[in-house]
Protein backbone atom coordinates (compact mmCIF):
# COMPACT_ATOMS: atom_id res chain seq x y z
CA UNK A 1 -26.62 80.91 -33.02
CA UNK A 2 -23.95 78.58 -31.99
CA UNK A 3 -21.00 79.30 -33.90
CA UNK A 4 -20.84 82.79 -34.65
CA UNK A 5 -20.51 83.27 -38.77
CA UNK A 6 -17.27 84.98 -38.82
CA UNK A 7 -15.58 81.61 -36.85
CA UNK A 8 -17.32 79.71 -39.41
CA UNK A 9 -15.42 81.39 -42.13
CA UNK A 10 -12.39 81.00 -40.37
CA UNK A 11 -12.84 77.36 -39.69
CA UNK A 12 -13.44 76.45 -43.22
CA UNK A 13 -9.90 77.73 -43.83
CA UNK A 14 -8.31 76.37 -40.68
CA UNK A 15 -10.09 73.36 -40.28
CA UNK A 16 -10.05 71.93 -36.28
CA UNK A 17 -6.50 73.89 -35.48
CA UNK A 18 -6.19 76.13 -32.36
CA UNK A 19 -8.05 79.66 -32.36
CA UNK A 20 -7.76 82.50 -30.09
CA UNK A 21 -11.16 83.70 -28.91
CA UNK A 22 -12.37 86.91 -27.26
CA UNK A 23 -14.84 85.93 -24.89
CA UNK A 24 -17.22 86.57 -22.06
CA UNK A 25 -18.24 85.06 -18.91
CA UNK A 26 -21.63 86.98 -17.64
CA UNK A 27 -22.08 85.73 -14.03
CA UNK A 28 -25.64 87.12 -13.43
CA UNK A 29 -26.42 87.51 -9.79
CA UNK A 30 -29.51 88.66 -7.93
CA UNK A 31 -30.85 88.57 -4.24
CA UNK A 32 -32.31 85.62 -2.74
CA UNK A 33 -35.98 84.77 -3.36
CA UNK A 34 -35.67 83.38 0.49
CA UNK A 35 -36.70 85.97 2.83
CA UNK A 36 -34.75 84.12 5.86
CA UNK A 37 -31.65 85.48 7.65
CA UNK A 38 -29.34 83.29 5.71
CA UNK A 39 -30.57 83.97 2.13
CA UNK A 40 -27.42 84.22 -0.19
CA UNK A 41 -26.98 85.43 -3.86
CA UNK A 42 -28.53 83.67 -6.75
CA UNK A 43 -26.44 82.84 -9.89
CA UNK A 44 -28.07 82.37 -13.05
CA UNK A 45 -26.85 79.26 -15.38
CA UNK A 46 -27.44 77.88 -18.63
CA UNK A 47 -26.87 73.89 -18.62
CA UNK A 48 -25.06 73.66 -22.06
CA UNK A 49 -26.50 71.88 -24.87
CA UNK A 50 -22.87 70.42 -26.14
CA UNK A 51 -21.99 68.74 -22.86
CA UNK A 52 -24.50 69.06 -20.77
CA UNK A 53 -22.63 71.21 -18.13
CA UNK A 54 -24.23 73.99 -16.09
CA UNK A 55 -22.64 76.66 -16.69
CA UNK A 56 -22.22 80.89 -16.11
CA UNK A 57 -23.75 82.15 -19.66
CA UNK A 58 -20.23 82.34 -22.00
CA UNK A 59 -20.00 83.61 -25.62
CA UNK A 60 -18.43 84.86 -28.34
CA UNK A 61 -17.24 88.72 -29.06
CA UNK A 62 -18.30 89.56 -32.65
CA UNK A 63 -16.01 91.59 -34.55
CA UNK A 64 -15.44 95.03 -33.33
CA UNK A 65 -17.95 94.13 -30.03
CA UNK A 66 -17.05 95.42 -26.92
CA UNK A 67 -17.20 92.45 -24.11
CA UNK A 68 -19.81 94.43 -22.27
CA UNK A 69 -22.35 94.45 -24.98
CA UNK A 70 -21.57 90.71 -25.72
CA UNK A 71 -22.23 89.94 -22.33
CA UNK A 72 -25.63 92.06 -22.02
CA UNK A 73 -26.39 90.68 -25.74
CA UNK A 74 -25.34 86.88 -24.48
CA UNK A 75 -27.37 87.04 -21.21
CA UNK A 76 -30.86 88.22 -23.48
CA UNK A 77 -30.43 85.88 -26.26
CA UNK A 78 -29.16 82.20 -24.09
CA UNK A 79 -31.85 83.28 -21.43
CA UNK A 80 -34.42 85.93 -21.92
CA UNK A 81 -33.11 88.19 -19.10
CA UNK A 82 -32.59 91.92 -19.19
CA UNK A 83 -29.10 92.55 -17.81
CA UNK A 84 -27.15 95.32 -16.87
CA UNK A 85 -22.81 95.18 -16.45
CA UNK A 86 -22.01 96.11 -12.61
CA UNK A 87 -18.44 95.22 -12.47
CA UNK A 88 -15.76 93.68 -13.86
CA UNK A 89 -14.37 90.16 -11.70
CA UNK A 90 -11.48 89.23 -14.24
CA UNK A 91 -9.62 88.58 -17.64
CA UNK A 92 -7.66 85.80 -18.66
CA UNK A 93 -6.94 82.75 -20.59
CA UNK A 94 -8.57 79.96 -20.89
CA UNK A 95 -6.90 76.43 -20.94
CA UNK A 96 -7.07 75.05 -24.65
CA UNK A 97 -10.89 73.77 -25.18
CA UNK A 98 -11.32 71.12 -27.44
CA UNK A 99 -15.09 70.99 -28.44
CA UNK A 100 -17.05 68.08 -29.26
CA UNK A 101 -16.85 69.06 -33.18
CA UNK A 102 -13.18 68.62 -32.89
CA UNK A 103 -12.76 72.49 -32.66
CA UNK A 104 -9.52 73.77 -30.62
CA UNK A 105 -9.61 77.04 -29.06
CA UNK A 106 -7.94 79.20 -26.34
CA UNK A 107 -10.44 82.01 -25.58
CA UNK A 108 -9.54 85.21 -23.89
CA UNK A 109 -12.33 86.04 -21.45
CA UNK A 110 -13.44 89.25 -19.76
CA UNK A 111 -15.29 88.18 -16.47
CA UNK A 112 -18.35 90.34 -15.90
CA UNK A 113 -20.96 90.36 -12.98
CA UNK A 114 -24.31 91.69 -14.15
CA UNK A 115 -27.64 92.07 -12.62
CA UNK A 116 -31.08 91.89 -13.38
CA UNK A 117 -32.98 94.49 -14.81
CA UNK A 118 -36.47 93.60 -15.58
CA UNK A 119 -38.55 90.39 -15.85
CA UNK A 120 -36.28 87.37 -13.88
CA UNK A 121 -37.94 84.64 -15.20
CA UNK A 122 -35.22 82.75 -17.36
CA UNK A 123 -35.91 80.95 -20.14
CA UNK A 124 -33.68 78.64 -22.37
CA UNK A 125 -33.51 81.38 -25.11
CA UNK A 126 -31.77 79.63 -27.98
CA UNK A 127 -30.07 75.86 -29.21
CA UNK A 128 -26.91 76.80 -26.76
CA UNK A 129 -28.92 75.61 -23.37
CA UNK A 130 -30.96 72.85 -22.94
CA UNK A 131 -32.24 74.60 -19.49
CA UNK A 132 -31.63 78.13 -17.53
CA UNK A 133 -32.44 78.68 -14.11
CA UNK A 134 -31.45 80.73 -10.79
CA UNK A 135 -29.22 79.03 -8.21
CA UNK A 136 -28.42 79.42 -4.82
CA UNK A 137 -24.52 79.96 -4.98
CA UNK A 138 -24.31 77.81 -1.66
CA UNK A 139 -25.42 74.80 -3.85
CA UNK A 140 -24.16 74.92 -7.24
CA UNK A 141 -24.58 72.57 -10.07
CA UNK A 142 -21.44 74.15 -12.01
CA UNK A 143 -18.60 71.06 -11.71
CA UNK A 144 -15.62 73.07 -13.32
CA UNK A 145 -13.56 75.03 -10.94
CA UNK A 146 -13.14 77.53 -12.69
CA UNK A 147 -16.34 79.06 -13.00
CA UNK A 148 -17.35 78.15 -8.92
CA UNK A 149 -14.16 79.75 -8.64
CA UNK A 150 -15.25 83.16 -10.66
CA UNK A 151 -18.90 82.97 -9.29
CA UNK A 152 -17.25 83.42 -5.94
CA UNK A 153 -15.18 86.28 -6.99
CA UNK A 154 -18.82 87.88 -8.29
CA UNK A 155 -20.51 86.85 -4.85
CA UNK A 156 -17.17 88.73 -3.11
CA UNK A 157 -16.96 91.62 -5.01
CA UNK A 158 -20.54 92.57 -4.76
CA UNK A 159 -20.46 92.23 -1.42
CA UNK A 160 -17.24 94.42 -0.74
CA UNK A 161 -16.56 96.48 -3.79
CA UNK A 162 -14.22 98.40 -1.97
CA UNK A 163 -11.89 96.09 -1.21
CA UNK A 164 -12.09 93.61 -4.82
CA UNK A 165 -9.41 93.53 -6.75
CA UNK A 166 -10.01 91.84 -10.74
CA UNK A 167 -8.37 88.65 -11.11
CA UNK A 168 -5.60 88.57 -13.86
CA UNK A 169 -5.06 85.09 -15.62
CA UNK A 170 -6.90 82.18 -15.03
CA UNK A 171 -4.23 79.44 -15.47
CA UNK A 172 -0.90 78.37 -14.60
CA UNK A 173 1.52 77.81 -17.47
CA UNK A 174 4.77 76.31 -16.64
C-alpha cells in the first residue's frame, strides 16, 4: 500500500500542507556473493516507483508501531525478504519532501541495519518499487547523499560495533 490509510484520512482534512512523519530507513546488508579477498557488503534497494530513485527500503510507522516492526514489516512487504533488526545507525529529520502528488512532509526517521534471515532472493513485493536487488556498496546506484551517507554508517557499524556511535540529526538548520 502506498499511502498508509490513516495519512489518507489526514490528508483529506489537510489537503497538500506539511506533515510530520515517523519513519524508517531499513538498510539491509549481507555478505558478498564474491568469494575474492576484496568482497564488500551488499545493500539491498528498492528503485522507487514515484521517482524512479534507488533507494534503502523507507516507510511509514502505523499508529502505535514500533520502528523496528515497521522496518522488519517494510523490508517483507517492498521486497520479499525475511529480515531481522541488528542495530540501530541513526534518528533524525528529514529535509521537507514534497512528493509528486503535491504532498509536503518532514518525516522523523529511525535508521536501522537489518540482515537477512532466510530466502535472499528479492523481489519487487508491492506498487512502491518498480525493481529490488542486492548491491555492492562500492558501486551504488543510490544518488541522494543522504542515504550513501547512512549505508556507510551501516557498512561501519557492522564492521566495528564497538566503536559506532548512532548518528543524531540528519540536517543542518540555520
Amino acid at each position: 500500500m502506498p499511502i498508509p490509510e490513516f495519512i489518507v484520512r489526514l490528508r483529506e482534512k489537510i489537503g497538500h500542507d506539511p506533515l510530520w512523519i515517523p519513519s524508517v530507513t531499513a538498510i539491509v546488508l549481507r555478505d558478498s556473493t564474491d568469494d575474492s579477498i576484496w568482497a564488500v557488503p551488499e545493500v539491498l534497494l528498492v528503485r522507487r516507483s514515484d521517482n524512479g530513485k534507488w533507494t534503502p527500503v523507507t516507510g511509514i510507522c502505523e499508529p502505535g508501531e514500533e520502528p523496528h516492526v515497521t522496518a522488519v514489516r517494510e523490508v517483507l512487504e517492498e521486497t520479499g525478504i525475511e529480515a531481522r533488526v541488528d542495530a540501530l545507525i541513526g534518528v533524525g529529520a528529514t529535509k521537507e519532501v514534497v512528493h509528486v502528488n503535491g504532498d509536503r512532509a518532514t518525516y522523523m526517521a529511525t535508521v536501522l541495519r537489518l540482515s537477512p534471515t532466510g530466502n535472499q532472493d528479492a523481489v519487487a513485493g508491492d506498487d512502491e518499487s518498480s525493481e529490488v536487488g542486492w548491491f555492492s556498496v562500492t558501486h551504488l546506484p543510490v544518488e541522494d547523499p543522504q542515504f550513501r551517507l547512512l549505508i556507510a554508517d551501516a557498512v561501519a557499524q557492522r564492521k566495528r560495533p564497538e566503536g559506532f556511535t548512532p548518528r543524531l540529526g540528519f540536517t543542518k538548520r540555520n
